[in-house]
PDB file of N, CA and C in Angstrom:
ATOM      1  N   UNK A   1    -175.775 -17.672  65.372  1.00  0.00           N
ATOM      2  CA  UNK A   1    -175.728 -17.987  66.794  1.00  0.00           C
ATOM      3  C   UNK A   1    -174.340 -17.653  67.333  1.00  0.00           C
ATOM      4  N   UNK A   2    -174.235 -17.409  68.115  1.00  0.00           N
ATOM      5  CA  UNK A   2    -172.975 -16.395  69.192  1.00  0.00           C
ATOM      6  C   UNK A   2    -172.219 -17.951  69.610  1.00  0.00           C
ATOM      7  N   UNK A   3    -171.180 -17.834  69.006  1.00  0.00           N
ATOM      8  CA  UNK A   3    -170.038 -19.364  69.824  1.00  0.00           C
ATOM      9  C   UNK A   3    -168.838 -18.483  70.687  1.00  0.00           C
ATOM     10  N   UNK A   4    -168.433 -19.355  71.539  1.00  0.00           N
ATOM     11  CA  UNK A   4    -167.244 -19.152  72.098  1.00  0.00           C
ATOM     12  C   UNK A   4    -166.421 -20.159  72.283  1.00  0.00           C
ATOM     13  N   UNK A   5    -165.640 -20.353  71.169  1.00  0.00           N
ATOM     14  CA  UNK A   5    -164.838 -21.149  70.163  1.00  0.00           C
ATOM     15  C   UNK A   5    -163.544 -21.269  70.727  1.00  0.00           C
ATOM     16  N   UNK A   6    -163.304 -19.583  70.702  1.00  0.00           N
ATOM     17  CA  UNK A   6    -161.957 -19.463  71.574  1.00  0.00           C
ATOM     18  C   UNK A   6    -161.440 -19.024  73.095  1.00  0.00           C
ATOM     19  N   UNK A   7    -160.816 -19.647  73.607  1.00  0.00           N
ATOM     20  CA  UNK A   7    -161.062 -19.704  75.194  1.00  0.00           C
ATOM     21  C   UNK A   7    -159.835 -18.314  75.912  1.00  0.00           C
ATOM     22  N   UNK A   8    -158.880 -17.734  75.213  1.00  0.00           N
ATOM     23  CA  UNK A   8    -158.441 -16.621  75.356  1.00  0.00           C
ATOM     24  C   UNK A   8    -159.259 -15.349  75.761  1.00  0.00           C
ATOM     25  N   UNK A   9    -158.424 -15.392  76.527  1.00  0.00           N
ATOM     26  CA  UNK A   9    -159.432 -13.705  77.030  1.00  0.00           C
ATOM     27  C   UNK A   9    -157.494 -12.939  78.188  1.00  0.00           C
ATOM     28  N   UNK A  10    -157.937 -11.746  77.957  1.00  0.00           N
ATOM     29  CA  UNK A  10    -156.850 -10.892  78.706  1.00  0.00           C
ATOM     30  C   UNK A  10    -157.491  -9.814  79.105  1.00  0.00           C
ATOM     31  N   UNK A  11    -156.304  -8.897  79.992  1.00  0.00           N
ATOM     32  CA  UNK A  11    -157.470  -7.962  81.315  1.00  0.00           C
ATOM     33  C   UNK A  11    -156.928  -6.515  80.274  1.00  0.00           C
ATOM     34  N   UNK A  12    -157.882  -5.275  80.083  1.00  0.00           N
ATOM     35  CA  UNK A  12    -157.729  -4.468  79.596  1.00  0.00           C
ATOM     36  C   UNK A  12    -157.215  -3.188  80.772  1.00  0.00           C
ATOM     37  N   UNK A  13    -156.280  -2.889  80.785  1.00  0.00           N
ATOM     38  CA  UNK A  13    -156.312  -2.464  82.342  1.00  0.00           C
ATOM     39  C   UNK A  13    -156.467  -0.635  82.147  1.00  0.00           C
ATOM     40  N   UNK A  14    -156.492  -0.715  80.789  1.00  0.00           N
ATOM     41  CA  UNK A  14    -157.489   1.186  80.941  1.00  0.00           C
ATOM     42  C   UNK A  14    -159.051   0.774  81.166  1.00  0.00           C
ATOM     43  N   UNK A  15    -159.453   0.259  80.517  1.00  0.00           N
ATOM     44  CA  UNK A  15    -161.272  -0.412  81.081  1.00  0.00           C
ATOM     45  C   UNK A  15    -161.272  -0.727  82.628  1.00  0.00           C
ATOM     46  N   UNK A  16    -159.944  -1.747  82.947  1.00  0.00           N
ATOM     47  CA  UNK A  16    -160.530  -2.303  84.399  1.00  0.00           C
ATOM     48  C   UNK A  16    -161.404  -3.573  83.842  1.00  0.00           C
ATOM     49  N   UNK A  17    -161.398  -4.500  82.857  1.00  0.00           N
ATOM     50  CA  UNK A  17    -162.147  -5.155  82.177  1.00  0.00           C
ATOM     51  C   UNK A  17    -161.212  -6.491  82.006  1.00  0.00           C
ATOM     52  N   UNK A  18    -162.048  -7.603  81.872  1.00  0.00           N
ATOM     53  CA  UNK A  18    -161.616  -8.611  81.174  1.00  0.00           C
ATOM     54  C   UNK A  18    -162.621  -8.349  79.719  1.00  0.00           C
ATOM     55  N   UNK A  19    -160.808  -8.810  78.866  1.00  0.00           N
ATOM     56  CA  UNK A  19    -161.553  -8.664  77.262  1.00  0.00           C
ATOM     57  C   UNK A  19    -161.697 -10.080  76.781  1.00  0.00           C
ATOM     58  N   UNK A  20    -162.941 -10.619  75.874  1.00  0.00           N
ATOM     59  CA  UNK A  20    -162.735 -11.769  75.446  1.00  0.00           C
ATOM     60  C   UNK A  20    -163.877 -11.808  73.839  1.00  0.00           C
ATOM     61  N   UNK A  21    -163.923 -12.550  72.965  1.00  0.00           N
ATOM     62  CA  UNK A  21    -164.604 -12.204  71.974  1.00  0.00           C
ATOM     63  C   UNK A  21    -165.295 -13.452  71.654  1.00  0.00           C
ATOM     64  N   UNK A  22    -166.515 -13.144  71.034  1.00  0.00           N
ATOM     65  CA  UNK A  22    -167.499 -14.791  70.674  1.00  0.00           C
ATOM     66  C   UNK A  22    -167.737 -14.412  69.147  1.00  0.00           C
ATOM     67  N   UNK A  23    -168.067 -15.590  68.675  1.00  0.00           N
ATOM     68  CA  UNK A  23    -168.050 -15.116  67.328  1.00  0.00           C
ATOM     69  C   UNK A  23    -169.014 -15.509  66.487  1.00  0.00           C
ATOM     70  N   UNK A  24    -169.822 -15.272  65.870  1.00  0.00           N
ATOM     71  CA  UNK A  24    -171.249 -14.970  64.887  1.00  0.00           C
ATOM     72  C   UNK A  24    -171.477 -15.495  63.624  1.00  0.00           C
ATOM     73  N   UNK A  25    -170.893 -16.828  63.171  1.00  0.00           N
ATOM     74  CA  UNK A  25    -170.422 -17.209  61.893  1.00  0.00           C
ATOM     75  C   UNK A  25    -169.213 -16.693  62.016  1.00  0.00           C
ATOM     76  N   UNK A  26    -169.270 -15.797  61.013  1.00  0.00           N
ATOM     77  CA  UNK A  26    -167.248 -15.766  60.909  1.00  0.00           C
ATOM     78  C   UNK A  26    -166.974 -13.994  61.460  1.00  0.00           C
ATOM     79  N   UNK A  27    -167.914 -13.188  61.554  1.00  0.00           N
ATOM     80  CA  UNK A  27    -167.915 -12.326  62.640  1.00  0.00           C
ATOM     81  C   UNK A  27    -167.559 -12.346  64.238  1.00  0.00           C
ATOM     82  N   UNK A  28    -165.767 -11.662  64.076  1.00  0.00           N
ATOM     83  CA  UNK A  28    -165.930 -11.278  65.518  1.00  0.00           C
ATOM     84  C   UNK A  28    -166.786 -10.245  66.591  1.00  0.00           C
ATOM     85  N   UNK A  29    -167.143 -10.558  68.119  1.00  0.00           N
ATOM     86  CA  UNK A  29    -167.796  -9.533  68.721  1.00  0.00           C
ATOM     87  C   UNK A  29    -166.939  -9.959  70.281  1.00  0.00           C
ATOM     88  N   UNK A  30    -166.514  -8.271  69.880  1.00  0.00           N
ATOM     89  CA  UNK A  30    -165.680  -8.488  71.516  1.00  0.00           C
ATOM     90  C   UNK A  30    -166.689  -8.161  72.429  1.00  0.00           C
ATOM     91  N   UNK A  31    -166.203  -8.515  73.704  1.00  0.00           N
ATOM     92  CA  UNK A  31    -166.778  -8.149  75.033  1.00  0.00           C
ATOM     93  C   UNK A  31    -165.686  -7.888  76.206  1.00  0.00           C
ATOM     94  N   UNK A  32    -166.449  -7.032  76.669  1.00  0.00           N
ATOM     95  CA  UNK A  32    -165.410  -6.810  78.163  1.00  0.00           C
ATOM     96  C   UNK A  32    -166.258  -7.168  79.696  1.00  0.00           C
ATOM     97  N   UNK A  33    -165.898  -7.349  80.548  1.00  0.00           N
ATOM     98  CA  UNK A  33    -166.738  -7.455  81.606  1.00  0.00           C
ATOM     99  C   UNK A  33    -165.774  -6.815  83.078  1.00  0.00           C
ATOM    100  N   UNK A  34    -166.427  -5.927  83.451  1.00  0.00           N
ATOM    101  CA  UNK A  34    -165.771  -4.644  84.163  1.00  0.00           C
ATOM    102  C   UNK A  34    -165.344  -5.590  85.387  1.00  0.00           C
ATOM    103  N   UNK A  35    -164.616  -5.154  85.805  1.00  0.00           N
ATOM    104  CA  UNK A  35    -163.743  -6.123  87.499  1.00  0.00           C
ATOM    105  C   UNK A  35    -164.923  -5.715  88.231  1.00  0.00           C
ATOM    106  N   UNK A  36    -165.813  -4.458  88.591  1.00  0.00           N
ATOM    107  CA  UNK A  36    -166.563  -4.807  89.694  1.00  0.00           C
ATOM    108  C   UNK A  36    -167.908  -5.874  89.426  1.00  0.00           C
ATOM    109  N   UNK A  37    -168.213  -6.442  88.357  1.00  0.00           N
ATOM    110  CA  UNK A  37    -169.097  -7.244  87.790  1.00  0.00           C
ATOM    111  C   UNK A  37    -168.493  -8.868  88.007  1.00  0.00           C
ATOM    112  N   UNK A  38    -166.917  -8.805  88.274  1.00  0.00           N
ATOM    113  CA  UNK A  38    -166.701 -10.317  89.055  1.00  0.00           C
ATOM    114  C   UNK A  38    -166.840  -9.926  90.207  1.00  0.00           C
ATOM    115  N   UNK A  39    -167.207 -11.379  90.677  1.00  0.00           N
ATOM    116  CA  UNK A  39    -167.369 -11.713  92.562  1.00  0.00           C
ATOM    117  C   UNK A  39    -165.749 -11.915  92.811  1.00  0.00           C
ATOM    118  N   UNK A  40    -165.091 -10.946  92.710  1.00  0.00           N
ATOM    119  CA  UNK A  40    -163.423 -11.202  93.309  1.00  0.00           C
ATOM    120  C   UNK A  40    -163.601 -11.383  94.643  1.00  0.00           C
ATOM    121  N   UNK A  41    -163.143 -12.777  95.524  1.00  0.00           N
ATOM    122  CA  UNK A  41    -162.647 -12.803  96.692  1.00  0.00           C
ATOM    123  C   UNK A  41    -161.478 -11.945  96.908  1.00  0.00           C
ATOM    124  N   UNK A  42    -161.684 -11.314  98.136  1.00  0.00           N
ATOM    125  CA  UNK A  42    -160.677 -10.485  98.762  1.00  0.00           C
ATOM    126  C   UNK A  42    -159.680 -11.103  98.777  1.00  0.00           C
ATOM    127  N   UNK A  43    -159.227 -12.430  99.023  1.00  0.00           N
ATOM    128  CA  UNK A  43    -158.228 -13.217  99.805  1.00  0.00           C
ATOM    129  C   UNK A  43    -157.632 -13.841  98.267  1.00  0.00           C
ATOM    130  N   UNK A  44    -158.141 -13.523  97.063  1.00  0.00           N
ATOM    131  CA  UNK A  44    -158.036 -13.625  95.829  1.00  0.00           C
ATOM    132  C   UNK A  44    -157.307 -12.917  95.469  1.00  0.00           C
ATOM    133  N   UNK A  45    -157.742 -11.774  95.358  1.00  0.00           N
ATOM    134  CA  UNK A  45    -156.704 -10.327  95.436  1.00  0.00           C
ATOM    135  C   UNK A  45    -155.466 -10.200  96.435  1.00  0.00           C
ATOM    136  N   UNK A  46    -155.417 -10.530  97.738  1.00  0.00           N
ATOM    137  CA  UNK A  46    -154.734 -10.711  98.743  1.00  0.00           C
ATOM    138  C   UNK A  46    -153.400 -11.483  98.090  1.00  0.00           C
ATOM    139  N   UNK A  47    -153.825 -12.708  97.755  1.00  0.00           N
ATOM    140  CA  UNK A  47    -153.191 -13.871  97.440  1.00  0.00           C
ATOM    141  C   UNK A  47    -151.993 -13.514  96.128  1.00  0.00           C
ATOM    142  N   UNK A  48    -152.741 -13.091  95.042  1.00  0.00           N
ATOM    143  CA  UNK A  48    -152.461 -12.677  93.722  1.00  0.00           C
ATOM    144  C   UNK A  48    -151.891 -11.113  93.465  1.00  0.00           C
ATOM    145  N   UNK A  49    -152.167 -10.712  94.406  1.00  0.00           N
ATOM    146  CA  UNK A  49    -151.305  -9.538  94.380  1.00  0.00           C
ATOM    147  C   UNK A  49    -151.715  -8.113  93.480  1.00  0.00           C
ATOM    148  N   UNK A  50    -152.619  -8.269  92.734  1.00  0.00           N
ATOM    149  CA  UNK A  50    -152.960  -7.427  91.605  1.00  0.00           C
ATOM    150  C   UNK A  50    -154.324  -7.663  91.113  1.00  0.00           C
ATOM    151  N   UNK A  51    -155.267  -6.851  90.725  1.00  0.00           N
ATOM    152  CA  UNK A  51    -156.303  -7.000  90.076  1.00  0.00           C
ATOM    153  C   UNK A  51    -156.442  -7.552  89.309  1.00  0.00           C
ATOM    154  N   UNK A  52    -155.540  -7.562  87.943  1.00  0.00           N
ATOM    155  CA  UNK A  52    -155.502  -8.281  86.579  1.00  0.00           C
ATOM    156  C   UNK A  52    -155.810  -9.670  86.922  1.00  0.00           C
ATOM    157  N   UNK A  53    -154.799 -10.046  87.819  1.00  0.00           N
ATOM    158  CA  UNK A  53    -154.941 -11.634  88.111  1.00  0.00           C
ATOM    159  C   UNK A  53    -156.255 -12.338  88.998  1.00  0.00           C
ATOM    160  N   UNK A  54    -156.666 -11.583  90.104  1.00  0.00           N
ATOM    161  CA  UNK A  54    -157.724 -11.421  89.982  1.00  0.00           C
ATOM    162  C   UNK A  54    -159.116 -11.627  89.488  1.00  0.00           C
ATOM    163  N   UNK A  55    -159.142 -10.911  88.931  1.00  0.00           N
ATOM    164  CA  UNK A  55    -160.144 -10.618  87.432  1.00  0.00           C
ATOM    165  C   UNK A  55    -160.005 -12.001  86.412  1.00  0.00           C
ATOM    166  N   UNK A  56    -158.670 -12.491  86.431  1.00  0.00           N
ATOM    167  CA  UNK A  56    -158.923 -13.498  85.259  1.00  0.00           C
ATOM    168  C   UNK A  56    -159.129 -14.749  85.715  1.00  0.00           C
ATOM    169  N   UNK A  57    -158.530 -14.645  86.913  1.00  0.00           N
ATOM    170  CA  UNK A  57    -159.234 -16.238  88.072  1.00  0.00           C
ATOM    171  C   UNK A  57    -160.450 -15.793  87.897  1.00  0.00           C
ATOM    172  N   UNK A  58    -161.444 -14.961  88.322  1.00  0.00           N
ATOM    173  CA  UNK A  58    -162.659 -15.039  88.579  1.00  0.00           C
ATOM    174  C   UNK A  58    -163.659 -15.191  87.204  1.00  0.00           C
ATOM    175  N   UNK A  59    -162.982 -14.668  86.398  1.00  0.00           N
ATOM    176  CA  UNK A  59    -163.343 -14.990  84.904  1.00  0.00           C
ATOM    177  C   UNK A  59    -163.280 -16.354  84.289  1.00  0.00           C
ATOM    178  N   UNK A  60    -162.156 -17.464  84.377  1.00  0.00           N
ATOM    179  CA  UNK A  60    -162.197 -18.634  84.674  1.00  0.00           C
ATOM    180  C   UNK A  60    -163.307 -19.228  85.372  1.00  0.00           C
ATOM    181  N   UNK A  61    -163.337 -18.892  86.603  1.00  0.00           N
ATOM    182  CA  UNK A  61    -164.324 -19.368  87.351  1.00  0.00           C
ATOM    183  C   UNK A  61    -165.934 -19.284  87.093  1.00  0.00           C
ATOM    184  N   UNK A  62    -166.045 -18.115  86.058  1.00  0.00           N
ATOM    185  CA  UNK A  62    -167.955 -17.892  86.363  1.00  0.00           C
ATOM    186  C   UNK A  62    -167.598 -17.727  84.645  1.00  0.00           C
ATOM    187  N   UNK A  63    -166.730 -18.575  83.854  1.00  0.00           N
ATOM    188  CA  UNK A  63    -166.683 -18.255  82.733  1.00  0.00           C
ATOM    189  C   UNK A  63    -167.973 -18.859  81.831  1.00  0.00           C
ATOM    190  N   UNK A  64    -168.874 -19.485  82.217  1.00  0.00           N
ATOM    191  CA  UNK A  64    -169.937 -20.301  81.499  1.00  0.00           C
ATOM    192  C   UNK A  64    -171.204 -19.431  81.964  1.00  0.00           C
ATOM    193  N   UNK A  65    -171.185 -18.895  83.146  1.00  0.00           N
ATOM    194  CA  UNK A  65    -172.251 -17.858  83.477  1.00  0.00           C
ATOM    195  C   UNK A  65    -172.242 -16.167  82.662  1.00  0.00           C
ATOM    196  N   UNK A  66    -170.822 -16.021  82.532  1.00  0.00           N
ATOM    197  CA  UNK A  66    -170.279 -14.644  81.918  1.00  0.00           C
ATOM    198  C   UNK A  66    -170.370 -14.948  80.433  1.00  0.00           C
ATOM    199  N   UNK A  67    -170.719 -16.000  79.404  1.00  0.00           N
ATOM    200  CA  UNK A  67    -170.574 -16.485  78.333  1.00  0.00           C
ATOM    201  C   UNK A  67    -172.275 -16.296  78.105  1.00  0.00           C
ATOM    202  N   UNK A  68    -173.308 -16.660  79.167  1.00  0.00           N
ATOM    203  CA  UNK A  68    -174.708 -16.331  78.471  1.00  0.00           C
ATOM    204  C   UNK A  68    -175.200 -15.332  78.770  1.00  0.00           C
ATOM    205  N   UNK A  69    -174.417 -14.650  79.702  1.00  0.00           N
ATOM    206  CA  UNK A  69    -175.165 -13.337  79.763  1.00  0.00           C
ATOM    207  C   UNK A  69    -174.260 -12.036  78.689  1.00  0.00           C
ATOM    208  N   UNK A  70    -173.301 -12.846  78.223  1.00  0.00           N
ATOM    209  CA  UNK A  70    -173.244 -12.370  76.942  1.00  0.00           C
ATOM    210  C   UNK A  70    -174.029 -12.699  75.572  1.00  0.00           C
ATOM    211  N   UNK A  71    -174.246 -14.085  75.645  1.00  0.00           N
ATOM    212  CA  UNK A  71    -174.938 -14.191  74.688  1.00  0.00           C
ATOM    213  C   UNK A  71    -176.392 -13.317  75.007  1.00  0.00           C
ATOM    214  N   UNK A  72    -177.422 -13.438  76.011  1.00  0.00           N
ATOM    215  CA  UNK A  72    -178.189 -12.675  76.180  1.00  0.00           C
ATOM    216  C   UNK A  72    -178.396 -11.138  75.768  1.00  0.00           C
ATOM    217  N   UNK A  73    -176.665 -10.588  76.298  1.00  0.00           N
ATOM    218  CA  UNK A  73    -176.216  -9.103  75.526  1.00  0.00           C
ATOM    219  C   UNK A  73    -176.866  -9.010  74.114  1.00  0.00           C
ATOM    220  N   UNK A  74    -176.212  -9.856  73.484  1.00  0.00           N
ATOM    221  CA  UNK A  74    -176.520  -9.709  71.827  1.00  0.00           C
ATOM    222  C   UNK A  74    -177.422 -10.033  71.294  1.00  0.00           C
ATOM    223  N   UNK A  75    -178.468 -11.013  72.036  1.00  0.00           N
ATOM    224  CA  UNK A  75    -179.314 -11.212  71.562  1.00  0.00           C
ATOM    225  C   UNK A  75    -180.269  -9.897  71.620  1.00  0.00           C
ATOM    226  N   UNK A  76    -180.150  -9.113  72.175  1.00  0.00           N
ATOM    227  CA  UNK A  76    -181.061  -7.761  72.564  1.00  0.00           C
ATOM    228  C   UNK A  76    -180.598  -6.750  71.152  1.00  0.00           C
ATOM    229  N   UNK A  77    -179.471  -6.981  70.650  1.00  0.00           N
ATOM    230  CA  UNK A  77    -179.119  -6.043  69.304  1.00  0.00           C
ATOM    231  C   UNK A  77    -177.641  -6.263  68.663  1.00  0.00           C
ATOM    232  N   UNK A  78    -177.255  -6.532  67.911  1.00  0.00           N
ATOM    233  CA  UNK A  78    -176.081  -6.752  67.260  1.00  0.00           C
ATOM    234  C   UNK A  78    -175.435  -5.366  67.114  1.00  0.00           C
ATOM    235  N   UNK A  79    -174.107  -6.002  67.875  1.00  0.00           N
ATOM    236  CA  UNK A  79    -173.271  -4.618  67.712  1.00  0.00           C
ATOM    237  C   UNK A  79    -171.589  -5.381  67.861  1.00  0.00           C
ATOM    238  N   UNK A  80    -170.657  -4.946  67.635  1.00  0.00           N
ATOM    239  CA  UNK A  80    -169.439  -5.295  67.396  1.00  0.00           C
ATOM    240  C   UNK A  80    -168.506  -5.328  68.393  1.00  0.00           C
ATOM    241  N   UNK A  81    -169.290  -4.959  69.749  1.00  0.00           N
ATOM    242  CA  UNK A  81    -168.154  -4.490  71.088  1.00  0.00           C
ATOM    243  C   UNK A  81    -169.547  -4.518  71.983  1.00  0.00           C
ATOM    244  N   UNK A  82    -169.117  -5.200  73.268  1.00  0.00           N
ATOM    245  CA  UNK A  82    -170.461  -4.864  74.331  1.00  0.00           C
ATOM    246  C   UNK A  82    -169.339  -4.778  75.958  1.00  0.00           C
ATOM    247  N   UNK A  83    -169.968  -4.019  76.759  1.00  0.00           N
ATOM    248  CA  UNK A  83    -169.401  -4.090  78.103  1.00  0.00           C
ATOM    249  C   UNK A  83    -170.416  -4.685  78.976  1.00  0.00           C
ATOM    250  N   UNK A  84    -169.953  -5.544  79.488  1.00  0.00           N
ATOM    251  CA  UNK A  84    -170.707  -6.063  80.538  1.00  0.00           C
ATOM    252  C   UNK A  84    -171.034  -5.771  82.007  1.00  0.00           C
ATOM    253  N   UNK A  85    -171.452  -5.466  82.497  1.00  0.00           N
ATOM    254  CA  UNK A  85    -171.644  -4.581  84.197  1.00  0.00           C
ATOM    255  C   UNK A  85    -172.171  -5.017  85.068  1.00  0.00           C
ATOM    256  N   UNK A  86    -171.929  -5.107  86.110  1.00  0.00           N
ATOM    257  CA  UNK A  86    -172.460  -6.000  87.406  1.00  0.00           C
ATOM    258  C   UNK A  86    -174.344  -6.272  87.229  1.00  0.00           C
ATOM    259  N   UNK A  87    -175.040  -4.854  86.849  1.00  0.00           N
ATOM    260  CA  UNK A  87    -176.121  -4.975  86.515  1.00  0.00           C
ATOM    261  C   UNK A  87    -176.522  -6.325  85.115  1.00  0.00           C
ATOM    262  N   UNK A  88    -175.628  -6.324  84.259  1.00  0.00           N
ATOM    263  CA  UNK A  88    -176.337  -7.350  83.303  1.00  0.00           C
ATOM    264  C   UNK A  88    -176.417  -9.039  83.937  1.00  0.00           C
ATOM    265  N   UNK A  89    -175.875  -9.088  85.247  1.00  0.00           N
ATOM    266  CA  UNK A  89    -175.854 -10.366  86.135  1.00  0.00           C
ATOM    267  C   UNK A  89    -176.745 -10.379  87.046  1.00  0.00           C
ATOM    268  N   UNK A  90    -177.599  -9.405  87.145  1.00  0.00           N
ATOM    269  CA  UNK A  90    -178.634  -9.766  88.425  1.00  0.00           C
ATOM    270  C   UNK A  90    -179.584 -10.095  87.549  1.00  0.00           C
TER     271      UNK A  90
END
């Protein structure tokens, strides 16, 4: 079963991604979830000055919604790295 044990996550800024990893027994599986797949408020960005920051407020924020639709990810096939995309949230 897919845990998320550890609450670290950082922004990959060649992806444009927040990176964060869940783990499978004692198997890590990273994930990324692309900046246009958060709901960034404008006035978020405005405020914060930069995407990265951004991206990781909003990741904070929908972090329990972005956690099963990862688990959902893997449940479809085991693989060692998944990207997440605005589409795997509708």
């Amino acid at each position: 079963m897919l845990e998320f044990p550890n609450r670290s996550r950082s922004f990959d800024e060649a992806r444009k991604a927040v990176r964060f990893s869940g783990y499978d027994g004692m198997f890590e599986v990273r994930f990324f979830v692309e900046a246009g797949a958060l709901a960034i408020p404008e006035a978020a960005l405005l405020g914060s000055g930069t995407l990265e920051a951004g991206c990781l407020s909003a990741f904070d924020a929908l972090r329990q919604s972005i956690q099963d639709v990862a688990r959902e990810a893997y449940s479809y096939g085991r693989r060692d790295s998944y990207t997440l995309t605005a589409a795997d949230f509708r």
